[in-house]
C-alpha atoms as a PDB file:
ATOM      1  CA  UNK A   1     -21.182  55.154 -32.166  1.00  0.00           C
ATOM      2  CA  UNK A   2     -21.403  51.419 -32.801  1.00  0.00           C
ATOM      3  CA  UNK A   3     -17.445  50.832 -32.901  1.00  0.00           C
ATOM      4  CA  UNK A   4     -17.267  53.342 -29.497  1.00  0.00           C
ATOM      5  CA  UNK A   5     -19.061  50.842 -27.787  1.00  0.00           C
ATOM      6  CA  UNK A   6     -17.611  48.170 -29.686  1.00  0.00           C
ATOM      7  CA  UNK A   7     -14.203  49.612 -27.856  1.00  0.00           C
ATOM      8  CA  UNK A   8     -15.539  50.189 -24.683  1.00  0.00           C
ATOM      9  CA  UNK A   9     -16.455  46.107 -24.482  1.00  0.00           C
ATOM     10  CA  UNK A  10     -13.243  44.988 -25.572  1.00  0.00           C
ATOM     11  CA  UNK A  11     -11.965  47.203 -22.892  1.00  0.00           C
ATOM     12  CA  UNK A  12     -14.211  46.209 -20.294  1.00  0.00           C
ATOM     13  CA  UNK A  13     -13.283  42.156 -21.438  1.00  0.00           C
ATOM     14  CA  UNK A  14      -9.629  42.758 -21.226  1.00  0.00           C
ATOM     15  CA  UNK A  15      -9.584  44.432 -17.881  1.00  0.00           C
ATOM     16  CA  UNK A  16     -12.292  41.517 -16.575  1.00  0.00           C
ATOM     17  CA  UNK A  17      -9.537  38.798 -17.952  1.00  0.00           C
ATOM     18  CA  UNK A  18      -6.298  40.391 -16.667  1.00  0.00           C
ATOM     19  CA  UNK A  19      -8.079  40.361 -12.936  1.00  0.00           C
ATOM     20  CA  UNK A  20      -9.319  36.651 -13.652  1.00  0.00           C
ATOM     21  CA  UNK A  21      -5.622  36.046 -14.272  1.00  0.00           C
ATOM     22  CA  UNK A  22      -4.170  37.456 -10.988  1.00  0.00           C
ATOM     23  CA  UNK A  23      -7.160  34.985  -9.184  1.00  0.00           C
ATOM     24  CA  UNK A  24      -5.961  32.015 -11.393  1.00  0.00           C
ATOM     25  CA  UNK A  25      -2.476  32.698  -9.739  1.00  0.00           C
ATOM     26  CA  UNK A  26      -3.414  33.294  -6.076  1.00  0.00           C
ATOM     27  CA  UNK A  27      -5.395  29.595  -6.466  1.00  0.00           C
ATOM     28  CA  UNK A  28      -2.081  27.918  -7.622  1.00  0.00           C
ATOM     29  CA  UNK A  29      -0.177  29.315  -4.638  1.00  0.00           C
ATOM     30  CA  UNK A  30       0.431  26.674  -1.808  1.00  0.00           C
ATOM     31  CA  UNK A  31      -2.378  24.968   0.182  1.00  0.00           C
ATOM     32  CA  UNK A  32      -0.952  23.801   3.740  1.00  0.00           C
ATOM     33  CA  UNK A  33      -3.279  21.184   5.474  1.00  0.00           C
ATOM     34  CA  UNK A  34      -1.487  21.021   9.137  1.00  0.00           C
ATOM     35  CA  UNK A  35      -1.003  17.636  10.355  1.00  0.00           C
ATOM     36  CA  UNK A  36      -0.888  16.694  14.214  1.00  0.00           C
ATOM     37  CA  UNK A  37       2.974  18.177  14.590  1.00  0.00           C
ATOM     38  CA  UNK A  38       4.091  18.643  11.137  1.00  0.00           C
ATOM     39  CA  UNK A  39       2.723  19.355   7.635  1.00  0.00           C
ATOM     40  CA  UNK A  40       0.640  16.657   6.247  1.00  0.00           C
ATOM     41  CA  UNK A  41       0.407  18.132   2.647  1.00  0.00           C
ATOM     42  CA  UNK A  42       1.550  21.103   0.325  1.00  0.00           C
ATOM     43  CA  UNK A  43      -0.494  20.305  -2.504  1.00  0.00           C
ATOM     44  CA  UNK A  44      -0.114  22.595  -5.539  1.00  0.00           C
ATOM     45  CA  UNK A  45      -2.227  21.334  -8.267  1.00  0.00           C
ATOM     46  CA  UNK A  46      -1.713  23.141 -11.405  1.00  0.00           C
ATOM     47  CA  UNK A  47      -5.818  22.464 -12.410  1.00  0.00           C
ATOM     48  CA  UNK A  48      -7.712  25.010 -10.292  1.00  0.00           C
ATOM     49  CA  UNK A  49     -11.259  23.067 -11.202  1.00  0.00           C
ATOM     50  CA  UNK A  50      -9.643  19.630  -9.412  1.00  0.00           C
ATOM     51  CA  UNK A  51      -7.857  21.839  -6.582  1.00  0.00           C
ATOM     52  CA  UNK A  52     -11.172  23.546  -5.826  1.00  0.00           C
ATOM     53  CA  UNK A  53     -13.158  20.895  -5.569  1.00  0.00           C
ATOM     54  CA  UNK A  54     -10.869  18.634  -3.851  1.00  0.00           C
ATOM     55  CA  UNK A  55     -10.491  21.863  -1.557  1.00  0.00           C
ATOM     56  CA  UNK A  56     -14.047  21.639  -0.886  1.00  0.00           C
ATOM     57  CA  UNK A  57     -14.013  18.124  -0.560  1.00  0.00           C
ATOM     58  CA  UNK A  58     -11.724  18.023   2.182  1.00  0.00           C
ATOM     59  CA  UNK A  59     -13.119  20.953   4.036  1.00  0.00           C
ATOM     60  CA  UNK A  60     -16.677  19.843   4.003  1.00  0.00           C
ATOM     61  CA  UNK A  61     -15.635  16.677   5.035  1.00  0.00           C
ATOM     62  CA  UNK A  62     -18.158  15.045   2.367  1.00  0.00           C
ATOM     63  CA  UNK A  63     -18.961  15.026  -1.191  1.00  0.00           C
ATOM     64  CA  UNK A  64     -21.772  17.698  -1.971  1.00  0.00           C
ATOM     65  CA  UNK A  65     -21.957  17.780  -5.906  1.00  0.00           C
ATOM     66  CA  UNK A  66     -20.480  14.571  -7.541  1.00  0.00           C
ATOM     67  CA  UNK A  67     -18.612  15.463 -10.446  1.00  0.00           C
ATOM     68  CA  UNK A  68     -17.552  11.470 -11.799  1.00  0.00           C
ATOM     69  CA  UNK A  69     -15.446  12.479 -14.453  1.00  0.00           C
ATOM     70  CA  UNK A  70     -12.867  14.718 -11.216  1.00  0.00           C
ATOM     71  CA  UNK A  71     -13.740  11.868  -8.343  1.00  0.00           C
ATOM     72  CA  UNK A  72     -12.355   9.297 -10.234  1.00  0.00           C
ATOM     73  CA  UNK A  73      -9.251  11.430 -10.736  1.00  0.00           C
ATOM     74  CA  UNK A  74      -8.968  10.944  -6.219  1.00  0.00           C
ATOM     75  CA  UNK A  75      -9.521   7.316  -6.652  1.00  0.00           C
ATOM     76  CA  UNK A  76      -5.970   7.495  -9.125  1.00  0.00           C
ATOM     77  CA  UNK A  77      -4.216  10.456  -6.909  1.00  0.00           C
ATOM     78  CA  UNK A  78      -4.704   7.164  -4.167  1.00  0.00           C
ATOM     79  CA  UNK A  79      -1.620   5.883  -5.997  1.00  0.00           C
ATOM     80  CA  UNK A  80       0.806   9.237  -5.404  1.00  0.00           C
ATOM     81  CA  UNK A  81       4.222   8.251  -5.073  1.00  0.00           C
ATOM     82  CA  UNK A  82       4.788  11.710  -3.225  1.00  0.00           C
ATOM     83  CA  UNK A  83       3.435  10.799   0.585  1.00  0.00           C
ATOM     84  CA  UNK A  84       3.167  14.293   1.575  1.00  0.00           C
ATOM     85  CA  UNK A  85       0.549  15.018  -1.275  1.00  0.00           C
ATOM     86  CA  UNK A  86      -0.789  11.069  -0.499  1.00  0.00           C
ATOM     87  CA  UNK A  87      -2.109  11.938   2.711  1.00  0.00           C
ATOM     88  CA  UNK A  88      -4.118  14.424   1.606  1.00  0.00           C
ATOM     89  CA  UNK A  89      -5.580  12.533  -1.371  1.00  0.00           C
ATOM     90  CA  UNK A  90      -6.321   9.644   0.822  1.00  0.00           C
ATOM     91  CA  UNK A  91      -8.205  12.082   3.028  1.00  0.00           C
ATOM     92  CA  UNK A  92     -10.234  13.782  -0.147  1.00  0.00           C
ATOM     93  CA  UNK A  93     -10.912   9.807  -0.691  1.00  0.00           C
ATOM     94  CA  UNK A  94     -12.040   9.135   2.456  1.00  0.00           C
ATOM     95  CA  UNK A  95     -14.642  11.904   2.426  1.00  0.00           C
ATOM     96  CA  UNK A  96     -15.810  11.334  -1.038  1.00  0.00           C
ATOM     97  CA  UNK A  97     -17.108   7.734   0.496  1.00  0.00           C
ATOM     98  CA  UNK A  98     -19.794  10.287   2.251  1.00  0.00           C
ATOM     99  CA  UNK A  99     -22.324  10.475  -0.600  1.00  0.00           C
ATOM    100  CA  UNK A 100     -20.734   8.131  -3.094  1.00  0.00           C
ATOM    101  CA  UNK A 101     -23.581   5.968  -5.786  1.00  0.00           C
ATOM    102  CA  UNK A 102     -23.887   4.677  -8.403  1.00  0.00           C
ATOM    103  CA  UNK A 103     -20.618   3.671 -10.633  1.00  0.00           C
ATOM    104  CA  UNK A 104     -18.773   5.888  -8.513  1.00  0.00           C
ATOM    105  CA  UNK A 105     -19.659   4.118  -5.104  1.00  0.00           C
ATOM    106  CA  UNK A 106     -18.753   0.880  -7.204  1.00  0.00           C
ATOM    107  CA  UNK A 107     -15.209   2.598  -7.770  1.00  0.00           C
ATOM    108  CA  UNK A 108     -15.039   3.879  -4.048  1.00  0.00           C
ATOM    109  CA  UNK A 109     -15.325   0.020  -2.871  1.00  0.00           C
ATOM    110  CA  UNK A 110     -13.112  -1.422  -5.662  1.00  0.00           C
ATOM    111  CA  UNK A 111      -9.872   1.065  -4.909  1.00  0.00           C
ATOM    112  CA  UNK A 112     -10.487   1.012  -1.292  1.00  0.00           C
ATOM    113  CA  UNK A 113     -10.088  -2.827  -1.041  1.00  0.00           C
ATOM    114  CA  UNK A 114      -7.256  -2.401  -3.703  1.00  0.00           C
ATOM    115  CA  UNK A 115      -5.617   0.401  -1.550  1.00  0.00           C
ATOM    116  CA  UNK A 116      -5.644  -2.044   1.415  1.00  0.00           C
ATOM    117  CA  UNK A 117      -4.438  -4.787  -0.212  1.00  0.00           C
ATOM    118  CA  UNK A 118      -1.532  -3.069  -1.472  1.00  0.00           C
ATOM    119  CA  UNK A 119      -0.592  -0.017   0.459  1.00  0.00           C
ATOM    120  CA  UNK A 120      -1.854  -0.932   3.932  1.00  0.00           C
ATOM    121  CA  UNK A 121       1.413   0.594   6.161  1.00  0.00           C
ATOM    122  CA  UNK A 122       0.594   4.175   4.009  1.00  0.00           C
ATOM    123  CA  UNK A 123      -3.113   3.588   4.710  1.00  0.00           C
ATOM    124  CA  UNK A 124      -2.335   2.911   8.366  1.00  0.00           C
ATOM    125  CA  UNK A 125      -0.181   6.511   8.473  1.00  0.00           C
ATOM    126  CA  UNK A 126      -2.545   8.495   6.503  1.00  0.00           C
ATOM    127  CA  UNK A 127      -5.230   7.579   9.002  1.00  0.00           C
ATOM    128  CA  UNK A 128      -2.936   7.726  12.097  1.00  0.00           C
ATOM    129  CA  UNK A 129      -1.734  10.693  11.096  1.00  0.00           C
ATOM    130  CA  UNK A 130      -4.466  12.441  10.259  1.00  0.00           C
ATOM    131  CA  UNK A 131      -6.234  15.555  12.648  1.00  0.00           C
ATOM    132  CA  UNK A 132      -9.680  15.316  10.486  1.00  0.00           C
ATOM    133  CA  UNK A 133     -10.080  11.334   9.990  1.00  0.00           C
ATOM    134  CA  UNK A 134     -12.280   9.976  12.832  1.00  0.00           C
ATOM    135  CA  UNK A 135     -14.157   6.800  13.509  1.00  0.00           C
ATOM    136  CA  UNK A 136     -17.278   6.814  11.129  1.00  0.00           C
ATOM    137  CA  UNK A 137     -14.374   7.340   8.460  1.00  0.00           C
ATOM    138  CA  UNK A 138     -13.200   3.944   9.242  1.00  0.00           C
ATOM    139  CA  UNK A 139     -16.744   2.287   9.183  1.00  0.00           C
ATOM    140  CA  UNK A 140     -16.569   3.985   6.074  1.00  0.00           C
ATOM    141  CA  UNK A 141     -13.506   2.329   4.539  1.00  0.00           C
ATOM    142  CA  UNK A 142     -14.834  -0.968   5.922  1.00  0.00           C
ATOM    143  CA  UNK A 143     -18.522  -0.882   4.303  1.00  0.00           C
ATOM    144  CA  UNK A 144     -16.843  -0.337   1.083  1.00  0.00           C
ATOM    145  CA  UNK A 145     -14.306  -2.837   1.002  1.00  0.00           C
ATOM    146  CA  UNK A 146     -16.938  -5.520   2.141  1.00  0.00           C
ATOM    147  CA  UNK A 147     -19.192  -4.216  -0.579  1.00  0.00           C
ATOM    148  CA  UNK A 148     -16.563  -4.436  -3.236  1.00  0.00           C
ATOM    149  CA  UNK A 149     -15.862  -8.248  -1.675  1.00  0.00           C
ATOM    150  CA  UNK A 150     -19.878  -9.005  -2.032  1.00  0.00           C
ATOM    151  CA  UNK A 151     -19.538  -8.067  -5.600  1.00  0.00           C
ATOM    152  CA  UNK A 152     -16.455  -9.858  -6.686  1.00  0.00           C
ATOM    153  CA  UNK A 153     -16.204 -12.780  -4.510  1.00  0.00           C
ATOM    154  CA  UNK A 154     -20.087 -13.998  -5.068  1.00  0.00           C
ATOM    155  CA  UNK A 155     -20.927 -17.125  -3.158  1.00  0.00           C
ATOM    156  CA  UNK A 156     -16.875 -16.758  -1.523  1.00  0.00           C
ATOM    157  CA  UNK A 157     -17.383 -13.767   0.668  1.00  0.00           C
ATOM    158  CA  UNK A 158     -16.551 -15.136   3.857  1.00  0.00           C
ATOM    159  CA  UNK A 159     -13.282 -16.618   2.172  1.00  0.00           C
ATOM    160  CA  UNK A 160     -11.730 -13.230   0.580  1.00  0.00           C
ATOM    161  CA  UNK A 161     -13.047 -11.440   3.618  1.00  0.00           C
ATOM    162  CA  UNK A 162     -10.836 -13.583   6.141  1.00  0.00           C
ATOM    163  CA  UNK A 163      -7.791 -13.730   3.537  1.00  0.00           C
ATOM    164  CA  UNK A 164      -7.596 -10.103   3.402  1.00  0.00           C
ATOM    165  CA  UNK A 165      -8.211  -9.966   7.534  1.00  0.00           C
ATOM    166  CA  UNK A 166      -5.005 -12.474   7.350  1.00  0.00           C
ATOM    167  CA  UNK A 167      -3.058 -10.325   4.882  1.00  0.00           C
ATOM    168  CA  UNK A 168      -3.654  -7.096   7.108  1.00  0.00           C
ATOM    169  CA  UNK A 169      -2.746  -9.166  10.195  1.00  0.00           C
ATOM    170  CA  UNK A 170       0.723 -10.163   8.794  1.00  0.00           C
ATOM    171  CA  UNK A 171       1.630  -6.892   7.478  1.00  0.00           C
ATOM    172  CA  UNK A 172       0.765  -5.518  11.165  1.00  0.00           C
ATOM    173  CA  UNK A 173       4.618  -6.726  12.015  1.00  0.00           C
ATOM    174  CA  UNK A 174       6.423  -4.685  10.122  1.00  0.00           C
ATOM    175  CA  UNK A 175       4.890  -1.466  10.939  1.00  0.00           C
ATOM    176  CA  UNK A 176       5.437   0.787  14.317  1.00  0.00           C
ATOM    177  CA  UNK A 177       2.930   0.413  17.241  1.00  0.00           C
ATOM    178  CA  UNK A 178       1.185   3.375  17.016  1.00  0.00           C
ATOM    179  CA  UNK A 179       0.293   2.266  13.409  1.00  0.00           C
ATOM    180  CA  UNK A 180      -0.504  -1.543  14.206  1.00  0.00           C
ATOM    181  CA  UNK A 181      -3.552   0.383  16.348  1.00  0.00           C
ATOM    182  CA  UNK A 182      -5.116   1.540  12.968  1.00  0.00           C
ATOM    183  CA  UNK A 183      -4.712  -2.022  11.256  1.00  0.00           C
ATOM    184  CA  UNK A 184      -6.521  -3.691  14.617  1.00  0.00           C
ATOM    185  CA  UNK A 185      -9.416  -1.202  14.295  1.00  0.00           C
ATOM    186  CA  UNK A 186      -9.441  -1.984  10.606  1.00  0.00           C
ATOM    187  CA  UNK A 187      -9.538  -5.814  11.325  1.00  0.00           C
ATOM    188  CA  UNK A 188     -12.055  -4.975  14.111  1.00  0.00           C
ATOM    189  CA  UNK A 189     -14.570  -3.328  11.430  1.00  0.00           C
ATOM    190  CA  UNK A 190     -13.810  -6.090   8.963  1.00  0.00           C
ATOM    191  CA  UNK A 191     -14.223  -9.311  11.572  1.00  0.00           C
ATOM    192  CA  UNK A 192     -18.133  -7.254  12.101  1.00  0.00           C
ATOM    193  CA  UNK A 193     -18.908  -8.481   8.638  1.00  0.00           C
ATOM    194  CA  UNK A 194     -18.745 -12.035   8.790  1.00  0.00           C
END
């Protein structure tokens, strides 16, 4: 009797695992995220835990449960050399800023201003671009990179602030003019703070 029902649980396991398996494979399929005309984003991830919780990331628009150890994992997917899967990274970013603390709002501030700094033109077309991004998202990005200035310029604030302001300006040349719009809204925010 005991090894009957020792069978009938191994049973009932495999047949519980082999369905797991088909779900495992339906999550690894192909997310599309539709930009204004085109695709922003095919993003196959091959760690369903991340591309779940990105997923619900980016459709809640906000971060409900922080999980440190996967949102610091956005802040590096910032640096994506592939743009199409960029975009969509920067937008998972952008809505983890909603409900950031502690060490991980100290991250948020520190890669935003290091995002800007270095990769304004595909911060300008990520927000451009995007159909979900709006204007509180930009407030966002600004309150965190002054926060991350208050914390590493001490006492020089008003200094950093107004040589990053000057290192956005000059990059707004070699851009289009639909993305130069983004950078002036950006300087807008930024010019608030001093």
């Amino acid at each position: 009797m005991k090894i009957q029902l020792l069978l009938y649980i191994l049973l009932a396991t495999t047949i519980i695992s082999c369905n797991g398996q088909e779900e495992t494979e339906q999550r690894l399929a192909p997310t599309i995220i539709s930009g204004q005309d085109s695709t922003i984003t095919e993003a196959v991830l091959t760690d369903t835990a991340i591309l779940s919780y990105f997923e619900e990331i980016h459709f809640n628009k906000e971060l409900k449960t922080a999980d440190d150890a996967l949102m610091l994992t956005i802040a590096d997917s910032l640096n994506s050399k592939d743009s199409l899967n960029s975009c969509f990274y920067f937008e998972v970013f952008t809505f983890s800023m909603k409900g950031a603390d502690g060490f991980y709002a100290e991250t948020v501030g520190l890669r935003a201003y290091q995002y800007v700094q270095n990769k304004m033109p595909q911060f300008a077309n990520c927000f451009y671009n995007s159909t979900v991004l709006d204007i509180t998202d930009m407030d966002n990005w600004a309150e965190f990179i002054y926060a991350e200035i208050q914390i590493s310029s001490e006492n020089q604030e008003q200094e950093t602030l107004n040589a990053l302001i000057t290192q956005i300006e000059n990059g707004k040349a070699n851009v289009d003019a639909n993305l130069q719009v983004v950078y002036d809204d950006l300087i807008e925010r930024l010019e608030k703070k001093l």
